[in-house]
C-alpha atoms as a PDB file:
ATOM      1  CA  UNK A   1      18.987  12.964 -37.064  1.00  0.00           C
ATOM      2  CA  UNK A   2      20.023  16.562 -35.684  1.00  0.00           C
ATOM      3  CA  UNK A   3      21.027  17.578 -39.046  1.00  0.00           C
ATOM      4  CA  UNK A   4      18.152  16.404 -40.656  1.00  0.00           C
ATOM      5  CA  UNK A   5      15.919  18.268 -37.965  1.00  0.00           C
ATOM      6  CA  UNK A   6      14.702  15.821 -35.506  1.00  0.00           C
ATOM      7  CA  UNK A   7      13.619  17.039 -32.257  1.00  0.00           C
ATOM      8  CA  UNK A   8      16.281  16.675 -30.150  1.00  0.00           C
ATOM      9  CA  UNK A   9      13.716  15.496 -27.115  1.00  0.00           C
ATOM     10  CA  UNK A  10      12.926  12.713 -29.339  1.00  0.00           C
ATOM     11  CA  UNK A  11      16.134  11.470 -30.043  1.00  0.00           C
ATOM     12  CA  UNK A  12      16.468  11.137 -26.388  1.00  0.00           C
ATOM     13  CA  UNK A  13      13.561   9.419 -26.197  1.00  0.00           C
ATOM     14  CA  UNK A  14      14.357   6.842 -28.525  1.00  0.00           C
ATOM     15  CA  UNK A  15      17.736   6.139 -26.653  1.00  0.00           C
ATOM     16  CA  UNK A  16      15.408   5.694 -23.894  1.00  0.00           C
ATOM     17  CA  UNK A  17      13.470   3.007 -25.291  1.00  0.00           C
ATOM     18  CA  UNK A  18      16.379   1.846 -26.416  1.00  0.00           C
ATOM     19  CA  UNK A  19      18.290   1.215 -23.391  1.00  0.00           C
ATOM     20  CA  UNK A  20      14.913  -0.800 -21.848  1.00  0.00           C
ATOM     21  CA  UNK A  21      14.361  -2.738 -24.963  1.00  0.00           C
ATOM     22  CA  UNK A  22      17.765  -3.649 -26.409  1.00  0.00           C
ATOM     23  CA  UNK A  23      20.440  -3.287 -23.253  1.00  0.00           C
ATOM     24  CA  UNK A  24      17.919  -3.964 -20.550  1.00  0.00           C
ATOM     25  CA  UNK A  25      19.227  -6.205 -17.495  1.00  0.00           C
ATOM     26  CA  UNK A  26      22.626  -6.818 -19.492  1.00  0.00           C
ATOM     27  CA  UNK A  27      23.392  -3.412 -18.397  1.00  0.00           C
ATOM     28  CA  UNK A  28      20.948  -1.743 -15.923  1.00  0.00           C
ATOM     29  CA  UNK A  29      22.501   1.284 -15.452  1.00  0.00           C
ATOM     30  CA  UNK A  30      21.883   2.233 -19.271  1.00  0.00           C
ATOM     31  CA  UNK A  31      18.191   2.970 -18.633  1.00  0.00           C
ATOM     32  CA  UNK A  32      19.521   5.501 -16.395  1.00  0.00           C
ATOM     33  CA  UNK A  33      21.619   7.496 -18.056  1.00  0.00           C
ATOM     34  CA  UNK A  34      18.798   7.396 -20.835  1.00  0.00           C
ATOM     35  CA  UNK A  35      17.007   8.458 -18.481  1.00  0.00           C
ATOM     36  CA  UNK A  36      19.114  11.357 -17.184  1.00  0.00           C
ATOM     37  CA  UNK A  37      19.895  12.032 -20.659  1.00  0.00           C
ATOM     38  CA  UNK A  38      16.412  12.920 -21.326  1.00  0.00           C
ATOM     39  CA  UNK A  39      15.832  15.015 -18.244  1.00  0.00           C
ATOM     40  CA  UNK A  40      19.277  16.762 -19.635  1.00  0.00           C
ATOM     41  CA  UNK A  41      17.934  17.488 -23.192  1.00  0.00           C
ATOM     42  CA  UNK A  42      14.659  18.820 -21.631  1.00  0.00           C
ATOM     43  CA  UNK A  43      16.087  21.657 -19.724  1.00  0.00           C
ATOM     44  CA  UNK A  44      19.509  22.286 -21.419  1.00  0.00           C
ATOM     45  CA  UNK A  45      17.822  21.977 -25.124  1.00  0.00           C
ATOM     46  CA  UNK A  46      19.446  22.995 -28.531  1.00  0.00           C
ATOM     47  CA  UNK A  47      22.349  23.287 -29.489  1.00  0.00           C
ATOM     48  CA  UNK A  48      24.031  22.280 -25.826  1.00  0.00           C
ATOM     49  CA  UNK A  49      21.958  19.171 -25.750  1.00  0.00           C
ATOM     50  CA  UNK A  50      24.204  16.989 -28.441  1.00  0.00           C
ATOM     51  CA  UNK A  51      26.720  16.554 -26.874  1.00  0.00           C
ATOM     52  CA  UNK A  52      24.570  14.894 -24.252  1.00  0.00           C
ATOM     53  CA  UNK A  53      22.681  13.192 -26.873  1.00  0.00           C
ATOM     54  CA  UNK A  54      26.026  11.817 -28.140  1.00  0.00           C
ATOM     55  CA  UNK A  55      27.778  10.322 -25.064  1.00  0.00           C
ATOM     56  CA  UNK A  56      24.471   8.552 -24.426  1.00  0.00           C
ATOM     57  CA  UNK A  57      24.341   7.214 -27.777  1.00  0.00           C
ATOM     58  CA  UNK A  58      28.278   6.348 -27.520  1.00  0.00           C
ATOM     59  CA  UNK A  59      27.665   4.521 -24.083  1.00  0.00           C
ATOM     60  CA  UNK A  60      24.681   2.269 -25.267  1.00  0.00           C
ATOM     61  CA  UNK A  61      26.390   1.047 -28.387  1.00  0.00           C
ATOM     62  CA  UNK A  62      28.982  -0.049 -26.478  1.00  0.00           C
ATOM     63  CA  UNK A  63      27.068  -1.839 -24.218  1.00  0.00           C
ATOM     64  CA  UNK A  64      25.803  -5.686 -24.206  1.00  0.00           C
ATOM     65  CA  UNK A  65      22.717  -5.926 -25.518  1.00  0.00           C
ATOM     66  CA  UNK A  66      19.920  -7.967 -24.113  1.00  0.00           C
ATOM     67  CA  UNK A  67      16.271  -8.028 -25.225  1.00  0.00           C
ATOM     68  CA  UNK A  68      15.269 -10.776 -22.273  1.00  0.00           C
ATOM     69  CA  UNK A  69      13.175  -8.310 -20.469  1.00  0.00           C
ATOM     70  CA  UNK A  70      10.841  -7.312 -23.238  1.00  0.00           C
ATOM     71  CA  UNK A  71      10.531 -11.019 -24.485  1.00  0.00           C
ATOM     72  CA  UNK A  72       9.603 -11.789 -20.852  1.00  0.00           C
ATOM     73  CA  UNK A  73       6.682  -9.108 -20.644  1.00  0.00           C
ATOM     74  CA  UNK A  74       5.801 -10.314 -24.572  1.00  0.00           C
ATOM     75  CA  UNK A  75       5.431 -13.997 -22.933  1.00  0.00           C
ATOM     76  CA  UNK A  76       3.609 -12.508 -20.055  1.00  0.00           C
ATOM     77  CA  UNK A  77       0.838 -10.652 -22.026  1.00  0.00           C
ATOM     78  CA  UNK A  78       0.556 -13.393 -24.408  1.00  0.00           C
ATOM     79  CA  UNK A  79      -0.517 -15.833 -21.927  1.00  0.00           C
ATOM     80  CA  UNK A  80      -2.635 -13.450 -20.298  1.00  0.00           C
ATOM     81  CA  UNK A  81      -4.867 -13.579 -23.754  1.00  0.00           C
ATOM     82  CA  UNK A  82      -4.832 -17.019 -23.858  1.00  0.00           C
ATOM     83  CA  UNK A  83      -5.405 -17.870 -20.576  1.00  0.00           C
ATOM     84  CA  UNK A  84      -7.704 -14.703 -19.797  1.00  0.00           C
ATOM     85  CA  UNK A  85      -8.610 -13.517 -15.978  1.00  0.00           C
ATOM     86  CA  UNK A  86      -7.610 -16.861 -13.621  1.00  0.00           C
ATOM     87  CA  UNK A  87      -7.949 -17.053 -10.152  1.00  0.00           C
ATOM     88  CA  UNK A  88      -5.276 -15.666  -7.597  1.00  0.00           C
ATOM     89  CA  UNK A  89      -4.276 -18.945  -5.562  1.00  0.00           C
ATOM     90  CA  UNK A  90      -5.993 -19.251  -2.325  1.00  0.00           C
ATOM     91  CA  UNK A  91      -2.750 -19.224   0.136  1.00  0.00           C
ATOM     92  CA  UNK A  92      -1.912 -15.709  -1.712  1.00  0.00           C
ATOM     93  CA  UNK A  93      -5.009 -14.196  -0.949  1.00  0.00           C
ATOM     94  CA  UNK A  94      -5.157 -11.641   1.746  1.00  0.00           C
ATOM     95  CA  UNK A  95      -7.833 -12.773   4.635  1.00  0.00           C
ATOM     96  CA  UNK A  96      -9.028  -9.816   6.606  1.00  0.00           C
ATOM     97  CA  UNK A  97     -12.614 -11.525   7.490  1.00  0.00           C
ATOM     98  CA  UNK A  98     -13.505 -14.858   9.590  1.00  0.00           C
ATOM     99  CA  UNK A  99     -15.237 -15.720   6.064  1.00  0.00           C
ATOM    100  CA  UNK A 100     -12.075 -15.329   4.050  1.00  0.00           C
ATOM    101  CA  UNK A 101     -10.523 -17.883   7.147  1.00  0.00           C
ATOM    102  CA  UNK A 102     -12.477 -20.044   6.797  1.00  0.00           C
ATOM    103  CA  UNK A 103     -12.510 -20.030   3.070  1.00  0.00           C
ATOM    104  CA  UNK A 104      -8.698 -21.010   3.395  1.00  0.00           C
ATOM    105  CA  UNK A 105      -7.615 -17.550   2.220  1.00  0.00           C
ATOM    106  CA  UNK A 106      -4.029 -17.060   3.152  1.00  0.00           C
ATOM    107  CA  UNK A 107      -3.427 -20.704   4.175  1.00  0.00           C
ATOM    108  CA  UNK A 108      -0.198 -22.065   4.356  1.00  0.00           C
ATOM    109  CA  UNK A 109       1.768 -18.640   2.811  1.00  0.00           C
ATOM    110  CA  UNK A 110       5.021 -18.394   3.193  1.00  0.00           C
ATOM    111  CA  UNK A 111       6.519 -14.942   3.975  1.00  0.00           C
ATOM    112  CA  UNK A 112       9.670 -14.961   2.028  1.00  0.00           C
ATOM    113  CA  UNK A 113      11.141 -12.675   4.236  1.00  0.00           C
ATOM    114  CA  UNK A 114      10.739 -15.548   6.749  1.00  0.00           C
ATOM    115  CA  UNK A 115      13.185 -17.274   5.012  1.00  0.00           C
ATOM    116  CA  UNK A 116      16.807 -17.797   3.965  1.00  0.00           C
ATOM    117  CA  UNK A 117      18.068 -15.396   1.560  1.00  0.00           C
ATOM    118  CA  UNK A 118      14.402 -14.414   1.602  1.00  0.00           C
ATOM    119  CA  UNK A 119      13.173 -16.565  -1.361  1.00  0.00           C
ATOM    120  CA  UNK A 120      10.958 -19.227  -0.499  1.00  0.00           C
ATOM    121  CA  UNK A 121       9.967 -22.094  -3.046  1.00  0.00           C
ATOM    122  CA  UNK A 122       6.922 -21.063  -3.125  1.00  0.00           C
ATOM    123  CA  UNK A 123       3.781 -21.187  -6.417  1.00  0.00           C
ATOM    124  CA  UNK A 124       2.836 -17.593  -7.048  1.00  0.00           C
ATOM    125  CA  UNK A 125       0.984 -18.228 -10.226  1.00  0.00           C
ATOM    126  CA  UNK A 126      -2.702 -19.670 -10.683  1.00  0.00           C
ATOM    127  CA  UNK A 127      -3.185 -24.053 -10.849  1.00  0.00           C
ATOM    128  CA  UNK A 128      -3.589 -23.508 -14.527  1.00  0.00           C
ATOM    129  CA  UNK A 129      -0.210 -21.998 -15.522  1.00  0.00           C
ATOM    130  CA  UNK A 130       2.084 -23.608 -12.804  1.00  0.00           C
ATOM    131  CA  UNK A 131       5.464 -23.734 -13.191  1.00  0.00           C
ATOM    132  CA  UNK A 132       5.466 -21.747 -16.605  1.00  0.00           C
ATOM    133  CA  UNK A 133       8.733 -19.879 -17.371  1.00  0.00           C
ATOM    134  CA  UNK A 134       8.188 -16.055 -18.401  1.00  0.00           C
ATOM    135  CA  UNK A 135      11.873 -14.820 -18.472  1.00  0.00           C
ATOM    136  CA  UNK A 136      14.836 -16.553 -20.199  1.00  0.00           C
ATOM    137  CA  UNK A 137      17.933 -14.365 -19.199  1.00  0.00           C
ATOM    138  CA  UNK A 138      20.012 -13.256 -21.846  1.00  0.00           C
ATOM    139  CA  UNK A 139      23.611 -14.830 -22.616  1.00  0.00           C
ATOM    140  CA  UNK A 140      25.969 -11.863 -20.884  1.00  0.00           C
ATOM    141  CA  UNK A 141      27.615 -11.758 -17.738  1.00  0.00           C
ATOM    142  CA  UNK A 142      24.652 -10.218 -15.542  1.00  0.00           C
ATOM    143  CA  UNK A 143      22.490 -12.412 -16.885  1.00  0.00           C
ATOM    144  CA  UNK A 144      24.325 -15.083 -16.368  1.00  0.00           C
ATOM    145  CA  UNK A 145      24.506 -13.914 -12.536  1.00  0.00           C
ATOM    146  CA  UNK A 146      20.956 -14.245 -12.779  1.00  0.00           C
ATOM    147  CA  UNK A 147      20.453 -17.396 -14.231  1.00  0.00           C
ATOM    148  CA  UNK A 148      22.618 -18.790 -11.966  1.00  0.00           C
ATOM    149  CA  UNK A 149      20.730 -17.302  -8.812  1.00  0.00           C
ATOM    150  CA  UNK A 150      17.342 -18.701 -10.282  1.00  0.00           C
ATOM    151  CA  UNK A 151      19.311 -22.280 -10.442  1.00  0.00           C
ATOM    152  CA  UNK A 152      20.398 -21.970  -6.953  1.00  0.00           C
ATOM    153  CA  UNK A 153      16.543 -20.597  -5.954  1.00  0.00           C
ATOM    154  CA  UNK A 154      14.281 -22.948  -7.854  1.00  0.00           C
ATOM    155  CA  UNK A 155      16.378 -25.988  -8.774  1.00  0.00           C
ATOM    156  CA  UNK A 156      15.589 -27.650 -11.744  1.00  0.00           C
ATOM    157  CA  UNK A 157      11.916 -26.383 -11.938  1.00  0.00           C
ATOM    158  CA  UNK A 158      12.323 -23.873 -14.621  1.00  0.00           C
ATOM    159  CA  UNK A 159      15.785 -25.613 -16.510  1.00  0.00           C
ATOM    160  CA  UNK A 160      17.740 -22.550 -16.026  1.00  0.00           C
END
């Protein structure tokens, strides 16, 4: 891409979107060095900035891949259009007025700080689309962490 003149700011961007989209939570720290790869090509610029280009390139091939995190926002926004705008449920509602008492705003919330390893088991989405599963972790080891800590959290509500 250098030799064929591509802008060396948008090679970094693509290894930016790259590390999001196709490393994601299998290996968090790639979105940063994308990241500080970017902010590297930016300032240092041509012809310093390839070799910067190429360890970040070098790096993300060689890490696990995992595209859970942009399925997971895919499955998000999808159900958002076919659901459309539903209600936030009433014990997650914030209830600064005697009216928004009485209405039952805020009832029965449960602070998950309040709780062990602060998670409580708890619905945060509206009656229509309880207990729907966004995210799916990927199949690599910090995923796997993951999935494991959703088991231990939510049980078998979500058959992770």
């Amino acid at each position: 891409m250098i030799e064929g003149g591509e802008d060396v700011k948008f090679i970094a961007r693509r290894l930016l979107i790259s590390a999001s989209e196709d490393i994601g939570n299998a290996n968090p720290t790639a979105l940063i060095l994308a990241n500080n790869t970017f902010q590297s090509v930016s300032v240092i610029g041509f012809p310093e900035s390839r070799i910067i280009l190429s360890q970040c390139a070098i790096y993300l091939a060689n890490s696990p891949k995992s595209n859970a995190s942009y399925m997971a926002i895919g499955n998000a926004q999808e159900l958002v259009r076919k659901t459309g705008d539903l209600s936030i449920p009433l014990h997650l509602r914030n209830a600064p007025t005697k009216l928004m008492k009485d209405l039952d705003y805020g009832k029965d919330y449960k602070y998950s700080h309040n709780y062990q390893n602060s998670f409580v088991d708890q619905e945060f989405l509206p009656h229509e689309i309880s207990g729907t599963k966004l995210y799916e972790p990927g199949d690599n080891s910090r995923e796997n962490n993951f999935r494991e800590t959703l088991k231990n959290r939510w049980k078998n509500r979500y058959d992770y």
